[in-house]
C-alpha atoms as a PDB file:
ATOM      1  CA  UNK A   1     -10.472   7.145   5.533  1.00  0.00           C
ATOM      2  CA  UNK A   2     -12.675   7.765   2.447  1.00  0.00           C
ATOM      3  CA  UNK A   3     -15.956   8.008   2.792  1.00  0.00           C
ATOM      4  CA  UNK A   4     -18.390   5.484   0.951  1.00  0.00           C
ATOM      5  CA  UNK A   5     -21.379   5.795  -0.522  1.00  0.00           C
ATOM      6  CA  UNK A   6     -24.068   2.562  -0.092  1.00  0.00           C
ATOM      7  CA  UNK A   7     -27.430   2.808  -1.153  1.00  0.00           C
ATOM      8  CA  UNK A   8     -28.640   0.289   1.735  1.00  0.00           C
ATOM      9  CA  UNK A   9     -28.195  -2.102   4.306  1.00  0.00           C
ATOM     10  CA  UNK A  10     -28.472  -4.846   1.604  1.00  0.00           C
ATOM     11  CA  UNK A  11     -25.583  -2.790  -0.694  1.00  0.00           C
ATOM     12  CA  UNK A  12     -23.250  -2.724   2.383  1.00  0.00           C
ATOM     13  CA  UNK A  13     -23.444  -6.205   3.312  1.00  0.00           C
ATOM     14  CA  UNK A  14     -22.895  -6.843  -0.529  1.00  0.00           C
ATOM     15  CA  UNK A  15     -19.698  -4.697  -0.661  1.00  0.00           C
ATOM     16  CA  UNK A  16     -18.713  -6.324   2.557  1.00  0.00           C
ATOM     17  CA  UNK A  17     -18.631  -9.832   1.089  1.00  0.00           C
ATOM     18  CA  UNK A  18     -16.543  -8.307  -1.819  1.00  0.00           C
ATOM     19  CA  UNK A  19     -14.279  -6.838   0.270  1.00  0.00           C
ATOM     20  CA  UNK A  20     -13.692  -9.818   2.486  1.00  0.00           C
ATOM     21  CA  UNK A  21     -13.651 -11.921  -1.018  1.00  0.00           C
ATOM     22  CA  UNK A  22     -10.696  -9.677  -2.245  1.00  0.00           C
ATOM     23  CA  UNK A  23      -8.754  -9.733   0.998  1.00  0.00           C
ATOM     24  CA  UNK A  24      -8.301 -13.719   0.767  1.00  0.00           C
ATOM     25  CA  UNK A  25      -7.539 -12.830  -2.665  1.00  0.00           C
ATOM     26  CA  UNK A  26      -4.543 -10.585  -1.286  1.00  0.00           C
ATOM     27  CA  UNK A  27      -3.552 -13.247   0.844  1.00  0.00           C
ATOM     28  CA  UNK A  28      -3.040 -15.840  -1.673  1.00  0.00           C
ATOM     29  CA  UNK A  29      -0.719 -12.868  -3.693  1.00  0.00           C
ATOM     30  CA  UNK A  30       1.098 -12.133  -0.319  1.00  0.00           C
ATOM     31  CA  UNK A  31       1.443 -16.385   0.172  1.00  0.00           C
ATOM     32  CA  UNK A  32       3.035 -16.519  -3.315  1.00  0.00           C
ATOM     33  CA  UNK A  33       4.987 -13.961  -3.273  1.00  0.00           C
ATOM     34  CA  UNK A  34       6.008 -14.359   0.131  1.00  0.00           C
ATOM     35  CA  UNK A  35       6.094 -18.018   1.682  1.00  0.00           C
ATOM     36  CA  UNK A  36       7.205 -17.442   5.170  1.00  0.00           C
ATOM     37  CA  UNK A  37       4.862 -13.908   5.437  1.00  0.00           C
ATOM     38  CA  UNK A  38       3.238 -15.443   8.470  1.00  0.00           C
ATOM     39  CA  UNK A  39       6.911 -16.042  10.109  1.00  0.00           C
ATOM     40  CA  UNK A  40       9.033 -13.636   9.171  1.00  0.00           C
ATOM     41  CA  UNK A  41       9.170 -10.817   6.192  1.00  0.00           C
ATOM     42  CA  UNK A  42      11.817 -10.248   4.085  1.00  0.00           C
ATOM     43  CA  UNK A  43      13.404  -6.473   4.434  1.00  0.00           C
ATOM     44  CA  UNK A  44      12.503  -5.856   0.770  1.00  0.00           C
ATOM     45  CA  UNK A  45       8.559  -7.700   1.318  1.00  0.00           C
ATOM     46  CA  UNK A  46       8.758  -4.987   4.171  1.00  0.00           C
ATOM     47  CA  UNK A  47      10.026  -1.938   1.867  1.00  0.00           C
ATOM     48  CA  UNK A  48       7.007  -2.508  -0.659  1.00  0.00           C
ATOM     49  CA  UNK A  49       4.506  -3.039   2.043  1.00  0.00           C
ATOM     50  CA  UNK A  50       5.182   0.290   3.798  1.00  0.00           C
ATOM     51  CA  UNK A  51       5.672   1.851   0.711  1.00  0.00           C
ATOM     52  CA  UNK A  52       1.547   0.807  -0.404  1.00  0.00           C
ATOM     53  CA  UNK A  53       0.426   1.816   2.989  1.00  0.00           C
ATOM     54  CA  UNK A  54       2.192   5.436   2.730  1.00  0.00           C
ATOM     55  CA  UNK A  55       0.480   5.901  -0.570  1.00  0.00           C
ATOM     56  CA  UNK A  56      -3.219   5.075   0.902  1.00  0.00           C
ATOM     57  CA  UNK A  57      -2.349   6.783   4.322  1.00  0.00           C
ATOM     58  CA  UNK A  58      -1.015   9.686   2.229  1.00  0.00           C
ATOM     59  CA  UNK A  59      -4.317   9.573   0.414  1.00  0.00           C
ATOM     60  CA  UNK A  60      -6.450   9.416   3.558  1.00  0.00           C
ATOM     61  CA  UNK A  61      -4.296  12.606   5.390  1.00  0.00           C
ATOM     62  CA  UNK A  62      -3.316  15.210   2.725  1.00  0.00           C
ATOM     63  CA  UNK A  63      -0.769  17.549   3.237  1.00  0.00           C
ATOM     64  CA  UNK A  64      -1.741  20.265   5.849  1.00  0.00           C
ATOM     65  CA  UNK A  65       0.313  23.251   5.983  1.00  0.00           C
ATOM     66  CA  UNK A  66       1.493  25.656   9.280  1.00  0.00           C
ATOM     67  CA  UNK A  67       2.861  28.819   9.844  1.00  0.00           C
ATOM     68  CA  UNK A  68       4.631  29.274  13.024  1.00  0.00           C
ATOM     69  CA  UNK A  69       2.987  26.119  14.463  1.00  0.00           C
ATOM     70  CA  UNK A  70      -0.704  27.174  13.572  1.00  0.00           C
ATOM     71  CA  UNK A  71      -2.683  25.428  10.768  1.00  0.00           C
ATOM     72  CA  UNK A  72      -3.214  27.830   7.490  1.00  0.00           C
ATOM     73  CA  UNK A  73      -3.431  27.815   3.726  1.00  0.00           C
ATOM     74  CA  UNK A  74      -1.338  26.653   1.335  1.00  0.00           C
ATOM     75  CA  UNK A  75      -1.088  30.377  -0.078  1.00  0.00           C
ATOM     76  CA  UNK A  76      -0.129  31.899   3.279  1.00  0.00           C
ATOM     77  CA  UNK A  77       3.500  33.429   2.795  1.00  0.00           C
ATOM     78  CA  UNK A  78       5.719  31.348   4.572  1.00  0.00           C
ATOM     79  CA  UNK A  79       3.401  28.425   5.218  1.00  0.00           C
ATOM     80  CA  UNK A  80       5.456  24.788   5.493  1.00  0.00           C
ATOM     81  CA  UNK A  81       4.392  21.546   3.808  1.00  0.00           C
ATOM     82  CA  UNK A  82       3.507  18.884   6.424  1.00  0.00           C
ATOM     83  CA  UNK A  83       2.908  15.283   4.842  1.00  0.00           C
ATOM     84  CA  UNK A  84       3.390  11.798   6.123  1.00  0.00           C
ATOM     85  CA  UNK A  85       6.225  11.754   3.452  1.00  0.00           C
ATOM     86  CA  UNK A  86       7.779  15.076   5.066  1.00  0.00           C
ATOM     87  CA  UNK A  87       7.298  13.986   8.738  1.00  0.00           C
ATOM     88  CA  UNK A  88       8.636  10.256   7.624  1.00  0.00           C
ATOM     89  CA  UNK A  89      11.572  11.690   5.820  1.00  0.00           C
ATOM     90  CA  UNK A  90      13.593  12.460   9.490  1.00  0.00           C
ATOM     91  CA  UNK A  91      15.364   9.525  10.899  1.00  0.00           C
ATOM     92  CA  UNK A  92      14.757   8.944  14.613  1.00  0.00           C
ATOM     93  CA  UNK A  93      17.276  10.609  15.789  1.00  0.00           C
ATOM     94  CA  UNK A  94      16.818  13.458  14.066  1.00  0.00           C
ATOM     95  CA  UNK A  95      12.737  13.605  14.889  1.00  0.00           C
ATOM     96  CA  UNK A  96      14.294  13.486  18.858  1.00  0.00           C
ATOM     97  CA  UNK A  97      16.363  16.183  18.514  1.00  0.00           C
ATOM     98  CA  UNK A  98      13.039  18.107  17.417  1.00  0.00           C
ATOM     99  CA  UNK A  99      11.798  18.460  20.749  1.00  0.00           C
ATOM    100  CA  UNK A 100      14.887  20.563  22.258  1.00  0.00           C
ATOM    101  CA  UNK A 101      15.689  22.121  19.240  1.00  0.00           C
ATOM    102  CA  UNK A 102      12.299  22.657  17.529  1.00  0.00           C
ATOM    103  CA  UNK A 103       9.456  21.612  19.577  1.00  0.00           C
ATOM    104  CA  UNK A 104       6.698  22.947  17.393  1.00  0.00           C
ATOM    105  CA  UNK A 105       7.810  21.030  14.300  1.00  0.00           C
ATOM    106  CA  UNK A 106       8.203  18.127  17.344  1.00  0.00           C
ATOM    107  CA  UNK A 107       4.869  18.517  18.550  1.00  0.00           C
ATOM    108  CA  UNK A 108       3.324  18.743  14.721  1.00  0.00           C
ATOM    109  CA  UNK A 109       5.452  15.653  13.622  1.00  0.00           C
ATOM    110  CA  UNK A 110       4.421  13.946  16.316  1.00  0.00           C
ATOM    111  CA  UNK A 111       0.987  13.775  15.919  1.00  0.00           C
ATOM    112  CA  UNK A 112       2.073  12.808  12.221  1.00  0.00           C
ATOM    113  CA  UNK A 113       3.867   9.784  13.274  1.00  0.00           C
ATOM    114  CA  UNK A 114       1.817   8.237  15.650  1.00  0.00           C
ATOM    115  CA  UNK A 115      -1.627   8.617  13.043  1.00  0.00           C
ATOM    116  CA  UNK A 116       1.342   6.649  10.635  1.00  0.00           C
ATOM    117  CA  UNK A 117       2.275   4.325  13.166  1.00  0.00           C
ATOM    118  CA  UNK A 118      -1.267   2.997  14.301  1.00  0.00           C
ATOM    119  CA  UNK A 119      -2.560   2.741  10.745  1.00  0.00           C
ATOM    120  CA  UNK A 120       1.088   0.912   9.580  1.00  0.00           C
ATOM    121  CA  UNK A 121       0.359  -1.283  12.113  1.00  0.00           C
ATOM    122  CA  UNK A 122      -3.677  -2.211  11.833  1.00  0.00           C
ATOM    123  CA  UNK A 123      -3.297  -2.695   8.341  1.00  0.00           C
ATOM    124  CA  UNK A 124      -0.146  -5.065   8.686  1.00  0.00           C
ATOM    125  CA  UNK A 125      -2.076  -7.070  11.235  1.00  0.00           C
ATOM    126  CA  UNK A 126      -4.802  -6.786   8.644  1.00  0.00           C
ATOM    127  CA  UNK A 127      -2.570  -8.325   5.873  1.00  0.00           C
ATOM    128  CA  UNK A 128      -1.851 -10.775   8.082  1.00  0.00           C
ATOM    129  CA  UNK A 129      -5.116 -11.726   8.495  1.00  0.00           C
ATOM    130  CA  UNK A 130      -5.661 -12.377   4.966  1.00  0.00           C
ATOM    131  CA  UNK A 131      -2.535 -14.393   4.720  1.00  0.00           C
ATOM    132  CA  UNK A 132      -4.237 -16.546   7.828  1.00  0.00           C
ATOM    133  CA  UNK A 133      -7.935 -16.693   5.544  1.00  0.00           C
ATOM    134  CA  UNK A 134      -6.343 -17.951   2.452  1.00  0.00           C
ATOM    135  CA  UNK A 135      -4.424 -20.615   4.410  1.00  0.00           C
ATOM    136  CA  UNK A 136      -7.732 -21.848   6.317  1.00  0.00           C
ATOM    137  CA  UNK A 137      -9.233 -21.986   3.115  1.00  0.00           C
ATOM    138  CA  UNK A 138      -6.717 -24.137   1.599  1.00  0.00           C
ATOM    139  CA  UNK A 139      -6.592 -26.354   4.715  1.00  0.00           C
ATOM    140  CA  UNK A 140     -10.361 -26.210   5.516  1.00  0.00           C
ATOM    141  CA  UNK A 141     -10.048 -25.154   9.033  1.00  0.00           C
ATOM    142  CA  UNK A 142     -13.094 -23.678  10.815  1.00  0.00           C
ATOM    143  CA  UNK A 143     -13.215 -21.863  13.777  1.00  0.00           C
ATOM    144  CA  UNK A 144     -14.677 -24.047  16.293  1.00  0.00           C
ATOM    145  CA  UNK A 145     -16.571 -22.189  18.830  1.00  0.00           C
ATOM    146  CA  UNK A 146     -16.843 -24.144  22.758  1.00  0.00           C
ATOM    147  CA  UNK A 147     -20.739 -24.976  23.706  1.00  0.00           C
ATOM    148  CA  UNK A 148     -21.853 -22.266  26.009  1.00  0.00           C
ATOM    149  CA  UNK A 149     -21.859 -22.659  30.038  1.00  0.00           C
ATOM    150  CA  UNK A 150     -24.757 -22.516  31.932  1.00  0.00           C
ATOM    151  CA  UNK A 151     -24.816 -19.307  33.819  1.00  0.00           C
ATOM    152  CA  UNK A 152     -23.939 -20.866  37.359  1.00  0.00           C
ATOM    153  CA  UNK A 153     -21.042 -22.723  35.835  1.00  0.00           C
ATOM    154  CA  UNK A 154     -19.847 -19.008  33.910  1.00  0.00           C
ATOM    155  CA  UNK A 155     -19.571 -17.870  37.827  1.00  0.00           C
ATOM    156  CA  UNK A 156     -17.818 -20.402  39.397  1.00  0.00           C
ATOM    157  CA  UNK A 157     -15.542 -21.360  36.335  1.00  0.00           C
ATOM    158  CA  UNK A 158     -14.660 -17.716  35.041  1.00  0.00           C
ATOM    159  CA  UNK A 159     -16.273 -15.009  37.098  1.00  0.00           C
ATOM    160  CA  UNK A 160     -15.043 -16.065  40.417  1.00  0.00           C
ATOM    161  CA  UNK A 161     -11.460 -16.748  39.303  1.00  0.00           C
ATOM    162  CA  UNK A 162     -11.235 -13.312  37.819  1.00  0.00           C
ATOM    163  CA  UNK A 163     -12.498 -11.641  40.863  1.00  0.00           C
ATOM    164  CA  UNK A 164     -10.176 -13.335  43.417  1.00  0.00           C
ATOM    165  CA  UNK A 165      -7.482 -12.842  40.891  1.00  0.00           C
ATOM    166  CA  UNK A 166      -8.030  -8.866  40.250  1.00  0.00           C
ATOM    167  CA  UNK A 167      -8.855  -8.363  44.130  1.00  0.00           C
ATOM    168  CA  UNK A 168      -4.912  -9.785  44.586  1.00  0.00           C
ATOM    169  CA  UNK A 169      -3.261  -7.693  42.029  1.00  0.00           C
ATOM    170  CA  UNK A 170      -5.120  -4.476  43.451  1.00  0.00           C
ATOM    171  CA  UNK A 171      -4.284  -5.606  46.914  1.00  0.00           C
ATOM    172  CA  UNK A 172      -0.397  -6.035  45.763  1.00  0.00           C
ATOM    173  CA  UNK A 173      -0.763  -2.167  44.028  1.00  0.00           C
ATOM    174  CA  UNK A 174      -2.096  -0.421  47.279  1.00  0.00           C
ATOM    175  CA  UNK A 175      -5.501  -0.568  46.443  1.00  0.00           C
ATOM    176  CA  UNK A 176      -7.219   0.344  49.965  1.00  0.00           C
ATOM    177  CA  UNK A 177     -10.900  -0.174  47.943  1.00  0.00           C
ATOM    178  CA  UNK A 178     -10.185  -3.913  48.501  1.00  0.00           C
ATOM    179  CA  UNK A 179     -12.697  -5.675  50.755  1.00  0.00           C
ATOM    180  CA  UNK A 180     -11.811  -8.852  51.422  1.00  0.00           C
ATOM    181  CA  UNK A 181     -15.162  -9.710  53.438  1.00  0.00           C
ATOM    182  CA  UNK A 182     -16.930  -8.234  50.170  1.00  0.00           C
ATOM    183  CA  UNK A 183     -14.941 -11.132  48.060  1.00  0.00           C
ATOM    184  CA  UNK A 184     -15.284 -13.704  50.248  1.00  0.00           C
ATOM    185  CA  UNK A 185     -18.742 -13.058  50.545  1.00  0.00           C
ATOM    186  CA  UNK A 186     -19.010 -13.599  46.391  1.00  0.00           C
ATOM    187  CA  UNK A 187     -17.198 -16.673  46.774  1.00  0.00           C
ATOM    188  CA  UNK A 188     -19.781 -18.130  49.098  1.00  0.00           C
ATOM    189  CA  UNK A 189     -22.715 -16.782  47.236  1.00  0.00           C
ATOM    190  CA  UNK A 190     -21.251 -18.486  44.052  1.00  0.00           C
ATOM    191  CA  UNK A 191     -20.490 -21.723  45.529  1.00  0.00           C
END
């Protein structure tokens, strides 16, 4: 992630509304290009959207470079180039057959793939998001938040529930830390 430079509170919150200003903007670009984003992408929509998050997760992790395993310099003699591009280049399979065959370069792409794999992800659900914004915009739909419960309502409504509930799936597990006088006891304090 790149680091950013604000000169205040008030300058954040500033480049916050232009970044959330510019992701409905993406969204509406996505919608148009891409009708049925929400419910299923096209192969090729997929392609070009991997593609643009390789080049800013490239940007974000540079290429390191190892010698027998071990982190050095891009001079050392014999050093090998490590990049998501590299580490993304083996299929599957062949990244599997690392870990009998090679399990440093395993253990090194690894780490590689799963960095790739969470950010692919966020910033997928993050496009998605934007896709969602645009549409609410269009459609004028607000998020409507519930009034809030009084306290003793929270803990007979919610809290007890969840207590009773979590004190049955522990039970089921094996869980000797179960009291069931110490629940009951809760339950009649609640009610």
């Amino acid at each position: 992630m790149s680091d950013q430079n604000f000169a205040s509170i008030k300058d954040a919150s500033y480049q916050s509304c232009i970044s959330s200003e510019r992701g409905i903007a993406i969204g509406k670009y996505i919608l148009s290009v891409c009708p049925t984003f929400l419910e299923t992408i096209p192969a090729e929509i997929k392609a070009e959207i991997e593609a643009g998050q390789m080049l800013r997760f490239h940007e974000n992790h540079p290429a390191q470079y190892y010698k027998d395993g071990v982190p050095c310099e891009s001079t050392t003699k014999g050093a090998t180039k490590v990049d998501i591009n590299v580490v993304m280049s083996f299929s599957q399979q062949e990244f599997g057959r690392f870990k009998n065959e090679d399990p440093v370069k395993h253990g090194i792409h690894s780490s590689w793939r799963k960095s790739w794999s969470t950010y692919k992800s966020n910033r997928t659900k993050d496009l998605m998001k934007y896709v969602r914004d645009y549409q609410n915009s269009l459609n004028g739909v607000t998020r409507a938040r519930s009034a809030t419960k009084d306290f003793a309502v929270w803990l007979k409504d919610d809290l007890l529930p969840s207590i009773k509930a979590r004190a049955k799936t522990a039970k089921a597990r094996g869980d000797a830390t179960v009291d069931d006088a110490v629940v009951n006891a809760i339950a009649k304090a609640i009610k």
